[in-house]
N, C-alpha and C. Protein backbone atom coordinates (compact mmCIF):
# COMPACT_ATOMS: atom_id res chain seq x y z
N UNK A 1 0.82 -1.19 0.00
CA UNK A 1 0.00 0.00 0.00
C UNK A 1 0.87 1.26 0.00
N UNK A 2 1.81 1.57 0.87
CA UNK A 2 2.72 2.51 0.95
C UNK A 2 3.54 2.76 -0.54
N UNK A 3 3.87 1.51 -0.91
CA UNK A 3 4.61 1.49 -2.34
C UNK A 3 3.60 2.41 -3.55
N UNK A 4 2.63 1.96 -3.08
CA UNK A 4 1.16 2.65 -4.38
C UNK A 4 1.23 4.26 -4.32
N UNK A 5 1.38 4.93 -3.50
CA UNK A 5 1.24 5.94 -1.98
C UNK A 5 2.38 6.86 -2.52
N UNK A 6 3.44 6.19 -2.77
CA UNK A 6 5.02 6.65 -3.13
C UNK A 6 4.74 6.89 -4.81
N UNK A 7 4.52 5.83 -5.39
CA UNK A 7 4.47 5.89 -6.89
C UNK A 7 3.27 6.81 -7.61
N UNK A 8 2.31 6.97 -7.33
CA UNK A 8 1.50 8.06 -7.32
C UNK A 8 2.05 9.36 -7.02
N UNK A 9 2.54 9.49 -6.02
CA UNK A 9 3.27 11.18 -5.25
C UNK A 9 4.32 11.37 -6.21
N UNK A 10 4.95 10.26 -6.85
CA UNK A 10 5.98 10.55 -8.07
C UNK A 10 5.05 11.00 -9.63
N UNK A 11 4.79 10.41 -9.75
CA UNK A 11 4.17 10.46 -11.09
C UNK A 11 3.32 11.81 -10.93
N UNK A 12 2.39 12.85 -9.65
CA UNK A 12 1.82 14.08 -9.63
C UNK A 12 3.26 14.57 -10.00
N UNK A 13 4.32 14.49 -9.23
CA UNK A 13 5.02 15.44 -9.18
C UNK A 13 5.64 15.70 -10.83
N UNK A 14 5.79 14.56 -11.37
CA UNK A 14 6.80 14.64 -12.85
C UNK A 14 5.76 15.19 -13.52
N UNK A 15 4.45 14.69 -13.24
CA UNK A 15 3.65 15.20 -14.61
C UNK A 15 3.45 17.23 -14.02
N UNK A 16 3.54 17.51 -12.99
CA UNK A 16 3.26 18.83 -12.98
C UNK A 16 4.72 19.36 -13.49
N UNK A 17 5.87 18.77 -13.00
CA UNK A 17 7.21 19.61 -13.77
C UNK A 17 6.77 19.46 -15.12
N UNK A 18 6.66 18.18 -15.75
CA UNK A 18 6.55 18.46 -17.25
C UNK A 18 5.62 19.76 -17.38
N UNK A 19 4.40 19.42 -17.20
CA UNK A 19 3.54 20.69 -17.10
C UNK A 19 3.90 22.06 -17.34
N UNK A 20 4.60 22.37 -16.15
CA UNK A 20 5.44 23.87 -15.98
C UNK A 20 6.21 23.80 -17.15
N UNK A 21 7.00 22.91 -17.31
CA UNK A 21 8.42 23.05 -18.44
C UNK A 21 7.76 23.56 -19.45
N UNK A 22 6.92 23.06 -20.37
CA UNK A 22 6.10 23.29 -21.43
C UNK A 22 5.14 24.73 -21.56
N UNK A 23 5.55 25.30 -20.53
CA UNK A 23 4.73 26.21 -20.38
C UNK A 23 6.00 27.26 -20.64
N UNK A 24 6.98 27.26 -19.71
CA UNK A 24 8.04 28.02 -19.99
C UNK A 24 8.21 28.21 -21.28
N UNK A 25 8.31 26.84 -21.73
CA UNK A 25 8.87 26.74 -23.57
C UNK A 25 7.74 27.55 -24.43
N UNK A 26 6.96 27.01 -24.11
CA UNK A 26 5.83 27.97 -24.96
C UNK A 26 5.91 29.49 -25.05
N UNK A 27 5.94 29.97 -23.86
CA UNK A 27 6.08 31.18 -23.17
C UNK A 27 7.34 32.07 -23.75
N UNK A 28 8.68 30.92 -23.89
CA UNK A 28 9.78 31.81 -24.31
C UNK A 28 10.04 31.54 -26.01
N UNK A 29 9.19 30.99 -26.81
CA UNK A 29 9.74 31.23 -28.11
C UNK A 29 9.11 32.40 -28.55
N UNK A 30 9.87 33.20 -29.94
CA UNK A 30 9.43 34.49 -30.24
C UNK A 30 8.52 33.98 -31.29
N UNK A 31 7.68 35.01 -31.62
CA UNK A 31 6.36 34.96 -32.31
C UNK A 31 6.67 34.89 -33.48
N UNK A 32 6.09 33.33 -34.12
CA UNK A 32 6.32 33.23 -35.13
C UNK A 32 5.55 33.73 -36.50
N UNK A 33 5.33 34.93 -36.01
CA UNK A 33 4.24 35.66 -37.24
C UNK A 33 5.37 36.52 -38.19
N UNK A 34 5.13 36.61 -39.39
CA UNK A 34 5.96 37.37 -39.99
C UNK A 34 5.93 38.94 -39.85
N UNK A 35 6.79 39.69 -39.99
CA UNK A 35 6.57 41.12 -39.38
C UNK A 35 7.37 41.97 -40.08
N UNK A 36 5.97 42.69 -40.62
CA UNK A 36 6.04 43.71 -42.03
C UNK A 36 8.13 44.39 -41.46
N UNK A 37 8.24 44.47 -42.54
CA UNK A 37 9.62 45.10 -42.96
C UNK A 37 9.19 46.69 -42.41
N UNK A 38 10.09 46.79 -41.23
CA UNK A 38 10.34 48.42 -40.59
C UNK A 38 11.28 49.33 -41.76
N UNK A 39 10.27 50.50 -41.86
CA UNK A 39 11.24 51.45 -42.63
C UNK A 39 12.01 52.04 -41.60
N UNK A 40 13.23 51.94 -41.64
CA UNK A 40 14.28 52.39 -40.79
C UNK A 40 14.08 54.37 -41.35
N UNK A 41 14.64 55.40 -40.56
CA UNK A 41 14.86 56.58 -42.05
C UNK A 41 16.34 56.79 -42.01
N UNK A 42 16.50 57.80 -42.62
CA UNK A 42 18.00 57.97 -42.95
C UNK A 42 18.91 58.21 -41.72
N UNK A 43 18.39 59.16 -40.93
CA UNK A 43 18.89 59.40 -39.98
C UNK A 43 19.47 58.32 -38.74
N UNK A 44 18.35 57.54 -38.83
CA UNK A 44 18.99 55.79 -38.07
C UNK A 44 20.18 55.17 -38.65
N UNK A 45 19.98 55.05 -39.92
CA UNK A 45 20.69 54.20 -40.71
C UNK A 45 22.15 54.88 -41.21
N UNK A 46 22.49 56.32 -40.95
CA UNK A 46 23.51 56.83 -41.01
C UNK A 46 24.39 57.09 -39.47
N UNK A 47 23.68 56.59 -38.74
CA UNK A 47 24.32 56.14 -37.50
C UNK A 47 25.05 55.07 -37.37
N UNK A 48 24.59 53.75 -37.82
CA UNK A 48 25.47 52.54 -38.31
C UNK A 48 26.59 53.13 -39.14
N UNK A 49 27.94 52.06 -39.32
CA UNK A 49 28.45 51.46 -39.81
C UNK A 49 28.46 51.29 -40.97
N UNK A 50 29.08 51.38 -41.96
CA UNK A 50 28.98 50.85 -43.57
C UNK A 50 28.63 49.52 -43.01
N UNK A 51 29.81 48.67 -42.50
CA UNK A 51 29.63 46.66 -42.09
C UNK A 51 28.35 46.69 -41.49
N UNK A 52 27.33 47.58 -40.54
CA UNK A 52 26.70 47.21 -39.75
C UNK A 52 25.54 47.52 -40.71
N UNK A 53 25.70 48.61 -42.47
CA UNK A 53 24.52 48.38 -42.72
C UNK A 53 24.51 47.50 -43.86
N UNK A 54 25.90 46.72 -44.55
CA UNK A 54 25.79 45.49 -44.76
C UNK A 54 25.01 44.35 -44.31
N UNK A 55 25.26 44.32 -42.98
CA UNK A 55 24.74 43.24 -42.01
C UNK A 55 23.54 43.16 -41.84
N UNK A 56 22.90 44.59 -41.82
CA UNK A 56 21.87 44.55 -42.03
C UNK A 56 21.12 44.04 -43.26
N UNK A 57 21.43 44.72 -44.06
CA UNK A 57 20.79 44.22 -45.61
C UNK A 57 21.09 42.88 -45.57
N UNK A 58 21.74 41.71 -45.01
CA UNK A 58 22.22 40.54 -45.43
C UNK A 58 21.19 40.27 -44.44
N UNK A 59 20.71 40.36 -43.46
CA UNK A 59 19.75 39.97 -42.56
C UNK A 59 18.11 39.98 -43.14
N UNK A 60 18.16 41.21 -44.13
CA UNK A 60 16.48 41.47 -44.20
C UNK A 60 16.16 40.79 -45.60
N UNK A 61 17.30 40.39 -46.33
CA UNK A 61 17.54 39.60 -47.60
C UNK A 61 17.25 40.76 -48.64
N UNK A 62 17.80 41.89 -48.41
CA UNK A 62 18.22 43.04 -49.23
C UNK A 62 19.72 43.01 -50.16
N UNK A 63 19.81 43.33 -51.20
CA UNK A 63 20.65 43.34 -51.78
C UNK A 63 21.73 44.35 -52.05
N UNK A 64 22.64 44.78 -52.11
CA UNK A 64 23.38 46.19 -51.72
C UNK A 64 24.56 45.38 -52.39
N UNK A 65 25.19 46.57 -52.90
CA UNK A 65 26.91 46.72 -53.43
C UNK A 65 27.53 47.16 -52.40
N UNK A 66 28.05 45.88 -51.85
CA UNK A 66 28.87 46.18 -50.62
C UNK A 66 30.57 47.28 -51.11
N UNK A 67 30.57 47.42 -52.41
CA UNK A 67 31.86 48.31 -53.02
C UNK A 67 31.63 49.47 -52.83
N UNK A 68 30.08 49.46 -52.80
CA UNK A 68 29.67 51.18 -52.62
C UNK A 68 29.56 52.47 -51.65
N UNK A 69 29.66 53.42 -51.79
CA UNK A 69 29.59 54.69 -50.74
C UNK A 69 28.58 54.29 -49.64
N UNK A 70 28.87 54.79 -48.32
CA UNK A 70 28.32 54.36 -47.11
C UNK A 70 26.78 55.17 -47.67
N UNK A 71 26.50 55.83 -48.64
CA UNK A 71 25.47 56.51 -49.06
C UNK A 71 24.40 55.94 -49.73
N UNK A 72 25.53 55.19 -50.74
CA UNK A 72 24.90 54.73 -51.53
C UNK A 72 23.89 53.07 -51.18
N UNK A 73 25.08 52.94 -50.19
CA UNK A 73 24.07 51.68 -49.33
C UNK A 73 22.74 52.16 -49.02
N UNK A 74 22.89 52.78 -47.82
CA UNK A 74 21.89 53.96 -47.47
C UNK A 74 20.59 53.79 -48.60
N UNK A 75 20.83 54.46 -49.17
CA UNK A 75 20.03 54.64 -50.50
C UNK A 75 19.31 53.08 -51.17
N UNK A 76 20.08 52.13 -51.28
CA UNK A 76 19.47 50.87 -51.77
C UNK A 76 18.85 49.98 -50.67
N UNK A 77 19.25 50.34 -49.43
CA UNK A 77 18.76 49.77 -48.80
C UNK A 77 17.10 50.51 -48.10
N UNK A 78 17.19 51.67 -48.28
CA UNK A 78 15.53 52.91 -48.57
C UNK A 78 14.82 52.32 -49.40
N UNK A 79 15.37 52.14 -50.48
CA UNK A 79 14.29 51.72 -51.78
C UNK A 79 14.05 50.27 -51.80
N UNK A 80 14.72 49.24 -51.29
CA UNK A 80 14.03 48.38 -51.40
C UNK A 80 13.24 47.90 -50.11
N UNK A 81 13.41 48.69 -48.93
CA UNK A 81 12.22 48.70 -47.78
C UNK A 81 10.91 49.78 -48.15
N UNK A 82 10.74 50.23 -49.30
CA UNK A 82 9.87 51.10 -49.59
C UNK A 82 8.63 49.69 -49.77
């Protein structure tokens, strides 16, 4: 009887951790909705980096002449978030 008593008090307890765990997990992934392309304006984007607004464009799947004037990035990377 005691053995029944024990194995029960185990099995509440695992199934409520699982419980919680799954809840955490749920809780901490980011939202998988797609999310309209932010127009950055010039003034943000001339704060970066030439590399940092490479990095960017390589992130948003923008295309840019990385050979080109920190301006001219600037500029291709405006028009194709338009």
């Amino acid at each position: 009887m005691d053995g029944i008593v024990i194995v029960a008090l185990l099995a509440v307890a695992f199934l409520f951790f699982v419980v919680k765990g799954k809840k955490k997990q749920v809780a901490s992934k980011p939202s998988t909705k797609a999310k309209p392309r932010e127009i950055l304006s010039v003034a943000e984007l001339k704060k970066l980096t030439k590399n940092q607004l490479v990095e960017l464009a390589d992130k948003k799947n923008l295309k840019v002449k990385k050979s080109g004037a920190k301006a001219a990035v600037i500029s291709e990377i405006r028009e194709q978030l338009k």
